[in-house]
PDB file of N, CA and C in Angstrom:
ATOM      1  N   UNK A   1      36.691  12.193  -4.428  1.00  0.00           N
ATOM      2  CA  UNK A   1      35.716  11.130  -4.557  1.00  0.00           C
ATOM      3  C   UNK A   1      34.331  11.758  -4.737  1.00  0.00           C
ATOM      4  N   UNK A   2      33.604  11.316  -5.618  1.00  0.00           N
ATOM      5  CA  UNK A   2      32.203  11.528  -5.807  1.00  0.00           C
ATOM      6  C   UNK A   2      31.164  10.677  -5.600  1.00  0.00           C
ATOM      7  N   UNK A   3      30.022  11.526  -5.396  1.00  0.00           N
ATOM      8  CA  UNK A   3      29.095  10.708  -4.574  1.00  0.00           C
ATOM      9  C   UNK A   3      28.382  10.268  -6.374  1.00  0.00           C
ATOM     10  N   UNK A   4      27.820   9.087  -6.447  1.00  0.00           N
ATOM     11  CA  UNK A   4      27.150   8.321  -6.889  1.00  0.00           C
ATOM     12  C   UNK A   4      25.399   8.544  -7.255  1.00  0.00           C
ATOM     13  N   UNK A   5      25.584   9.311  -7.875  1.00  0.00           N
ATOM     14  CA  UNK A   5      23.542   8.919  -7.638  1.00  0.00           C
ATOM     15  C   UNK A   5      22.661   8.072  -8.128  1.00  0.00           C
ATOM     16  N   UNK A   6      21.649   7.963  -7.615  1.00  0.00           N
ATOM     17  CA  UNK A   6      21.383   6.677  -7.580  1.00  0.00           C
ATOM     18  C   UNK A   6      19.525   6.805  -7.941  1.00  0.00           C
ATOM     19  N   UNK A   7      18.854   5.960  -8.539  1.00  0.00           N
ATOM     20  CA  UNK A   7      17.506   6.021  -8.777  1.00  0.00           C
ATOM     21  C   UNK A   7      16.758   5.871  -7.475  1.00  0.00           C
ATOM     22  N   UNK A   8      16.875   5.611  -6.648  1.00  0.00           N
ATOM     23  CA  UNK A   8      16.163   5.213  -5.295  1.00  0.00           C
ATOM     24  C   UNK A   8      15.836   6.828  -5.197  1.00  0.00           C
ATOM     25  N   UNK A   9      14.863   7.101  -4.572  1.00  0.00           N
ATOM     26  CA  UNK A   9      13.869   8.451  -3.744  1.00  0.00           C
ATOM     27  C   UNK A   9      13.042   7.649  -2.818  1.00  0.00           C
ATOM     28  N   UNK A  10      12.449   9.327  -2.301  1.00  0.00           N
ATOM     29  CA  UNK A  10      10.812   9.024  -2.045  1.00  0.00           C
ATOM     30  C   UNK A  10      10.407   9.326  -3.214  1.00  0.00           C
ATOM     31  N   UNK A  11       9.148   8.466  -3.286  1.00  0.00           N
ATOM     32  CA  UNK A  11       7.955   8.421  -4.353  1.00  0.00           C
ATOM     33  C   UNK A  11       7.135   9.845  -3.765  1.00  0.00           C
ATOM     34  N   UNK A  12       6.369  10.028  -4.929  1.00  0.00           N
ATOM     35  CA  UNK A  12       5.086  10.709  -4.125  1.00  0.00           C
ATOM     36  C   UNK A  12       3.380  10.144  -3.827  1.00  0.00           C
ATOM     37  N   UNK A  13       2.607  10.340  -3.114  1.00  0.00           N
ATOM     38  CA  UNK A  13       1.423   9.435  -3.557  1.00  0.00           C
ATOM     39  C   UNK A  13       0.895   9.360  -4.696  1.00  0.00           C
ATOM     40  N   UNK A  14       0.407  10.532  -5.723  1.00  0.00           N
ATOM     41  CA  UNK A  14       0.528  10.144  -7.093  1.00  0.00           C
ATOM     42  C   UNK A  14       0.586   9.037  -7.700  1.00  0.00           C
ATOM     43  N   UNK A  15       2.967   9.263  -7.357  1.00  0.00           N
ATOM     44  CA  UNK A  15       3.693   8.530  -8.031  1.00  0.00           C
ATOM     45  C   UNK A  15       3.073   6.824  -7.822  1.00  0.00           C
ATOM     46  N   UNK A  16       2.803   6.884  -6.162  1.00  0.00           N
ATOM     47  CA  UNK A  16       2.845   5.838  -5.962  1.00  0.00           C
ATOM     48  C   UNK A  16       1.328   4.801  -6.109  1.00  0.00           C
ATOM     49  N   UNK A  17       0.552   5.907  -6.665  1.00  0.00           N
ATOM     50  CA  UNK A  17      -1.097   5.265  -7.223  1.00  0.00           C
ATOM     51  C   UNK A  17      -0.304   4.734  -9.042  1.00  0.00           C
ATOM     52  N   UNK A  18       0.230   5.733  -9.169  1.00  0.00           N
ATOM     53  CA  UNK A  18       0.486   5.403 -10.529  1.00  0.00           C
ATOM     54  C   UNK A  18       1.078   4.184 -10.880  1.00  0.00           C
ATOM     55  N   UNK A  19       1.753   3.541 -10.065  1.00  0.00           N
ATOM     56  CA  UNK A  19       2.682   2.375  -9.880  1.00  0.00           C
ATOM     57  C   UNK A  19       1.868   1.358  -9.689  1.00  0.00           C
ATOM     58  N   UNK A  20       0.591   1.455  -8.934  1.00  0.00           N
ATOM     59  CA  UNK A  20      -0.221   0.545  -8.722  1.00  0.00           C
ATOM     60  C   UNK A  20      -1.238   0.309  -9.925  1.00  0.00           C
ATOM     61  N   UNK A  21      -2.071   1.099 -10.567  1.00  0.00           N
ATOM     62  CA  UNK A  21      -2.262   1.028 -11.369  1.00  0.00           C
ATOM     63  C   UNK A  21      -1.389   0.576 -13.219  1.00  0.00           C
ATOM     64  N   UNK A  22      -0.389   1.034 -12.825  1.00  0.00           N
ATOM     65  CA  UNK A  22       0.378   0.136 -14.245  1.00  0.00           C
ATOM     66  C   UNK A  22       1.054  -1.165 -14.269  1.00  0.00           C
ATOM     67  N   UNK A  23       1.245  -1.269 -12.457  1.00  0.00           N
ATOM     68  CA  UNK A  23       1.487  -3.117 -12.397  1.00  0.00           C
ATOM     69  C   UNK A  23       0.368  -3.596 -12.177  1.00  0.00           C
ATOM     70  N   UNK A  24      -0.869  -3.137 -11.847  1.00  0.00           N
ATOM     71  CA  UNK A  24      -1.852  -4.188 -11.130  1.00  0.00           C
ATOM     72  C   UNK A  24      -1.298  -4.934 -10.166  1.00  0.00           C
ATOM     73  N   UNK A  25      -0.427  -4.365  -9.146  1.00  0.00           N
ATOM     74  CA  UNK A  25       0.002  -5.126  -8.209  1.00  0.00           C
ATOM     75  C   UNK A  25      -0.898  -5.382  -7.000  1.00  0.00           C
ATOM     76  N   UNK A  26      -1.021  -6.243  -5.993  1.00  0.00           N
ATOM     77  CA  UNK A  26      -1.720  -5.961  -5.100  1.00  0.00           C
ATOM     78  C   UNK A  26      -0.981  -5.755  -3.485  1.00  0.00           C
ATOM     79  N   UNK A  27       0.192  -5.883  -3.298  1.00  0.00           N
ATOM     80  CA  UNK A  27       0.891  -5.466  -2.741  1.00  0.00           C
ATOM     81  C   UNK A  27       1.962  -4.650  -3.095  1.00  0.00           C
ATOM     82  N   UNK A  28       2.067  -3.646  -2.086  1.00  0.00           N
ATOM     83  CA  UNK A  28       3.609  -2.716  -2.811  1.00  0.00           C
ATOM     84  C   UNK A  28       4.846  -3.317  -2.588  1.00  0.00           C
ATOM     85  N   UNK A  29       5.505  -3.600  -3.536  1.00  0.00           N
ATOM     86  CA  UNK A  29       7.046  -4.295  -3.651  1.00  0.00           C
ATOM     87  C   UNK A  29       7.838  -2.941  -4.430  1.00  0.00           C
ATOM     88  N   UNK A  30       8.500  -2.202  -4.114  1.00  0.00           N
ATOM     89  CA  UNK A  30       8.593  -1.324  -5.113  1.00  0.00           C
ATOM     90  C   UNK A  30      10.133  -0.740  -4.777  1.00  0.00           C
ATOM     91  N   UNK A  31      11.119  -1.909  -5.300  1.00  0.00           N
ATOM     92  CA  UNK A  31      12.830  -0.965  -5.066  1.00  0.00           C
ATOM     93  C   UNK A  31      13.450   0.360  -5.180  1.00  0.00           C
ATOM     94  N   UNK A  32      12.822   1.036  -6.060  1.00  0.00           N
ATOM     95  CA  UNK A  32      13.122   2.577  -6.741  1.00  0.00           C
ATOM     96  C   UNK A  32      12.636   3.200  -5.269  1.00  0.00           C
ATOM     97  N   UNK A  33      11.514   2.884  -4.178  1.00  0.00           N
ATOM     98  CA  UNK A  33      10.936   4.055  -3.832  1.00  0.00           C
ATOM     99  C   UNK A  33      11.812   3.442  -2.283  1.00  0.00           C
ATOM    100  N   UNK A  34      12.227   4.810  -1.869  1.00  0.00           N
ATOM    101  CA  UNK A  34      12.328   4.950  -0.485  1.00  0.00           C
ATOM    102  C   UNK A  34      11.380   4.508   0.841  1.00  0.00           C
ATOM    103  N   UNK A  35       9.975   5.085   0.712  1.00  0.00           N
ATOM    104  CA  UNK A  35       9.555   5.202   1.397  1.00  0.00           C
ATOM    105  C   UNK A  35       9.179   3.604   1.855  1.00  0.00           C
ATOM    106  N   UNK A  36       8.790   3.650   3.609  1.00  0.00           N
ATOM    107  CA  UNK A  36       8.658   2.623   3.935  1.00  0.00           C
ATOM    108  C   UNK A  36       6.654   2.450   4.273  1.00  0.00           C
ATOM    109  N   UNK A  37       6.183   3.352   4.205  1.00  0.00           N
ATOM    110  CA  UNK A  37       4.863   3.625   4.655  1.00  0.00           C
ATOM    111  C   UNK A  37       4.589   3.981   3.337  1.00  0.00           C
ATOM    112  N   UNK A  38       3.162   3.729   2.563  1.00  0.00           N
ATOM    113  CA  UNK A  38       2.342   4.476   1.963  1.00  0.00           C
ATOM    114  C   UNK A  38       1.474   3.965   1.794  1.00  0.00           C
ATOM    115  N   UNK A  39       0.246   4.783   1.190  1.00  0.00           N
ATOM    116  CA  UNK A  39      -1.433   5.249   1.574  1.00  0.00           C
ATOM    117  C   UNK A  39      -1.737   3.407   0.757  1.00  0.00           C
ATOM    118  N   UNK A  40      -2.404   2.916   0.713  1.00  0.00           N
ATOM    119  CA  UNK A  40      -3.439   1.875  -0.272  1.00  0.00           C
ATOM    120  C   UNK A  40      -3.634   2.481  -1.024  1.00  0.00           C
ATOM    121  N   UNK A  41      -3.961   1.889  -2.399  1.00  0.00           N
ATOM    122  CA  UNK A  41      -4.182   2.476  -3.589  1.00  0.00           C
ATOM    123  C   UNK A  41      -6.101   2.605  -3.580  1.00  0.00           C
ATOM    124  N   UNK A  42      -6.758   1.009  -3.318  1.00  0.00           N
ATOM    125  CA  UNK A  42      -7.887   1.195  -3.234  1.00  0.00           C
ATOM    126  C   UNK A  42      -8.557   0.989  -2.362  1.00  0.00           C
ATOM    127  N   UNK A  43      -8.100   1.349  -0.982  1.00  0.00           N
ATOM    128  CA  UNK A  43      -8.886   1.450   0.457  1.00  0.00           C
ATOM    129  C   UNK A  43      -7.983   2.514   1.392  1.00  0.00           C
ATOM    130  N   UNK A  44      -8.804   2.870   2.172  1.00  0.00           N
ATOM    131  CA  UNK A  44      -8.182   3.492   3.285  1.00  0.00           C
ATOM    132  C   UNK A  44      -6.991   2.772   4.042  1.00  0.00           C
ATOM    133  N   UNK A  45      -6.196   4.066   4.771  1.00  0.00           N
ATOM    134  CA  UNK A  45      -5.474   2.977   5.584  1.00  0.00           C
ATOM    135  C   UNK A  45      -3.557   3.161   5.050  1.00  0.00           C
ATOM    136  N   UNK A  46      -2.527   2.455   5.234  1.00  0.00           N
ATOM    137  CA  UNK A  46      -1.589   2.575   4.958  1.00  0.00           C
ATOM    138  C   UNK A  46      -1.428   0.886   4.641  1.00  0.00           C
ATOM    139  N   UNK A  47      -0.022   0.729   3.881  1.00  0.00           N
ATOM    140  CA  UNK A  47       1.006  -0.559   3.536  1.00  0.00           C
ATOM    141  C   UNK A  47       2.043   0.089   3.424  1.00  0.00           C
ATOM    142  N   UNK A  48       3.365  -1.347   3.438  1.00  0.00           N
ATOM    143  CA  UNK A  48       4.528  -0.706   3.699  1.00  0.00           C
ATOM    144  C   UNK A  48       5.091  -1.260   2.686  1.00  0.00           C
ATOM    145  N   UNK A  49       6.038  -1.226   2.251  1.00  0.00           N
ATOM    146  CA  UNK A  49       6.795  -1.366   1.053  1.00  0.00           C
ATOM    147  C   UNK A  49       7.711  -2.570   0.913  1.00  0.00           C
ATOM    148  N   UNK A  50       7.713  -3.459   0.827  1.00  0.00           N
ATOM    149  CA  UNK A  50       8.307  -4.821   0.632  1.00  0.00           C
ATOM    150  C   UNK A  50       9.216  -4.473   0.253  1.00  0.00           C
ATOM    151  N   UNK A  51       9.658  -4.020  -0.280  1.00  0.00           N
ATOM    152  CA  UNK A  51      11.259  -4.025  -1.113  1.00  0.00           C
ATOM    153  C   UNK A  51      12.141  -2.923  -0.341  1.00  0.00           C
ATOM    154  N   UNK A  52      11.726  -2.713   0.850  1.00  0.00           N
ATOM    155  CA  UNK A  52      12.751  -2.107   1.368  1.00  0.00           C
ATOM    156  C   UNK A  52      12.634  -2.543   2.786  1.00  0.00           C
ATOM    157  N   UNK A  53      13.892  -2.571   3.139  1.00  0.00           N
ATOM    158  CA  UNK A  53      14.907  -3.622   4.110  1.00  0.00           C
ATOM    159  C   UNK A  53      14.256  -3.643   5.449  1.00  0.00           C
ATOM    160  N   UNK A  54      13.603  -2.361   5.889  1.00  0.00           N
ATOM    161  CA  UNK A  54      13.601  -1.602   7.093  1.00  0.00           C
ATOM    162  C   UNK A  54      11.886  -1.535   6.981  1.00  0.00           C
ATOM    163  N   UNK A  55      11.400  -2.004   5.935  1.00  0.00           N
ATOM    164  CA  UNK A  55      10.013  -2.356   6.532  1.00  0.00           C
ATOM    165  C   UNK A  55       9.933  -3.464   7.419  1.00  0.00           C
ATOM    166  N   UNK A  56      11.218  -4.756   6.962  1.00  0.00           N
ATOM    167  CA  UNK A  56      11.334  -5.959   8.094  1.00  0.00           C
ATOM    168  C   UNK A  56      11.531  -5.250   9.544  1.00  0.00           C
ATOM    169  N   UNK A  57      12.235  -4.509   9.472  1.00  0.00           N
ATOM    170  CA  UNK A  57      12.696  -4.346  10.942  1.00  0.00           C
ATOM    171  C   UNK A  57      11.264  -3.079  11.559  1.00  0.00           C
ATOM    172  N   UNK A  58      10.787  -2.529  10.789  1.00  0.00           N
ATOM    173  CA  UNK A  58       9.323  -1.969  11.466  1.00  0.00           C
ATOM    174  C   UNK A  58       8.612  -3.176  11.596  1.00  0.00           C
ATOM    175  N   UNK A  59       8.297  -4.406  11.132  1.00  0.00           N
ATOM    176  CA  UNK A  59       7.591  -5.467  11.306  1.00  0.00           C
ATOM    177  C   UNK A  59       7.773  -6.021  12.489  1.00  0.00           C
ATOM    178  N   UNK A  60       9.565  -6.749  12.779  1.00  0.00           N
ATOM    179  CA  UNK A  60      10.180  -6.654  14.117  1.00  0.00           C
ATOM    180  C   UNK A  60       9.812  -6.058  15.455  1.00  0.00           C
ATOM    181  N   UNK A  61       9.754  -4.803  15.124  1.00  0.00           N
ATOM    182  CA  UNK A  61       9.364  -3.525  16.243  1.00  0.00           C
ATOM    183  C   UNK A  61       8.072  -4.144  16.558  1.00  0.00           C
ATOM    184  N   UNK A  62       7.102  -3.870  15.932  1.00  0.00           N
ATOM    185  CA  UNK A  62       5.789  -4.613  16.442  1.00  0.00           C
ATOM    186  C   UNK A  62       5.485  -5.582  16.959  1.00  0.00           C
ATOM    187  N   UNK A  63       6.354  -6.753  16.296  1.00  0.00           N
ATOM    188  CA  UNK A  63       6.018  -8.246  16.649  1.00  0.00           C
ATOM    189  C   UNK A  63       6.407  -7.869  18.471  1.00  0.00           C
ATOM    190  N   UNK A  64       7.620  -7.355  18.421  1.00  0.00           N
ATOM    191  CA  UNK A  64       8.706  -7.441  19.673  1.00  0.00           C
ATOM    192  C   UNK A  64       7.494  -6.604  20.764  1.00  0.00           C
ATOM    193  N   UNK A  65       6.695  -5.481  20.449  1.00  0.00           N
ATOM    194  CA  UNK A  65       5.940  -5.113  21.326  1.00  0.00           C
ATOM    195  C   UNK A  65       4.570  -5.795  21.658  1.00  0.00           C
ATOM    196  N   UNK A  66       4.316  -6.473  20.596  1.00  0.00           N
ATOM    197  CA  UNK A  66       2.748  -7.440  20.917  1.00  0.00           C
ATOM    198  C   UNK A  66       3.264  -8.549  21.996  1.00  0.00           C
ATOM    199  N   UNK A  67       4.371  -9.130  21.556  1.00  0.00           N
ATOM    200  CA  UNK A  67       4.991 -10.457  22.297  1.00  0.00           C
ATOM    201  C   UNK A  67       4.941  -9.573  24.133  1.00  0.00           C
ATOM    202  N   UNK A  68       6.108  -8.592  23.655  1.00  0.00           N
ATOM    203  CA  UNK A  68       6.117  -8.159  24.893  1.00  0.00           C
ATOM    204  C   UNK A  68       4.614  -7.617  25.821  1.00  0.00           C
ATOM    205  N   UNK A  69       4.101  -7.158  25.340  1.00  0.00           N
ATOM    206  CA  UNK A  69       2.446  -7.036  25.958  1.00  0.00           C
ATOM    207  C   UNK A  69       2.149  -7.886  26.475  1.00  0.00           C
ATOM    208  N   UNK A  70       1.725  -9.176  25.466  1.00  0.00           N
ATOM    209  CA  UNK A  70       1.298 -10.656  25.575  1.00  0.00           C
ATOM    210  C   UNK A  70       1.695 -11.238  26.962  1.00  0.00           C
ATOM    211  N   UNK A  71       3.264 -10.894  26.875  1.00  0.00           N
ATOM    212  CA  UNK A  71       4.329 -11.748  28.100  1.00  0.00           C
ATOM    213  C   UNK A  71       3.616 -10.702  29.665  1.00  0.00           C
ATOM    214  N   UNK A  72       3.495  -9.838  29.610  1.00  0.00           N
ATOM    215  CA  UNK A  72       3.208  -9.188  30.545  1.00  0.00           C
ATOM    216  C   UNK A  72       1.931  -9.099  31.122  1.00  0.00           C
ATOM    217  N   UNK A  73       0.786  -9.805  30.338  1.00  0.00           N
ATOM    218  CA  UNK A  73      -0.471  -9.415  30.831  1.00  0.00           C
ATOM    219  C   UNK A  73      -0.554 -11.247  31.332  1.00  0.00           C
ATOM    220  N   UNK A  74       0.647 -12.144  31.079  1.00  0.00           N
ATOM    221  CA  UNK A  74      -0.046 -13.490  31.764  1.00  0.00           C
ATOM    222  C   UNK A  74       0.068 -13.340  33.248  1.00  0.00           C
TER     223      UNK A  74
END
């Protein structure tokens, strides 16, 4: 059996200015790229990548620790 390859990676930042600039996107939605973190194209700072699965569940993680904070400081 052979493994399959597949277009999905990590991007590089470059790659991933370059992407922004040829969609004019203003959020990153971007299926090809692995990564779940990367830089803003035109501000400081990081965004996470919509099109991959496990940015929901880093979203999760957070919500689940603000709530939990929240619950603990009443």
């Amino acid at each position: 059996m052979t493994k399959k390859s597949s277009s999905k990676r990590k991007w590089t930042a470059e790659e991933v200015q370059q992407w922004y600039r040829d969609t004019g996107a203003v959020t990153y939605v971007n299926p090809d790229d692995l990564n779940i973190v990367v830089k803003k194209y035109r501000r400081e700072g990081f965004t996470v990548n919509w099109a991959n699965p496990k940015a929901y569940l880093l979203l999760g993680a957070i919500l689940a620790v603000v709530v939990a904070v929240l619950h603990l400081l009443q």
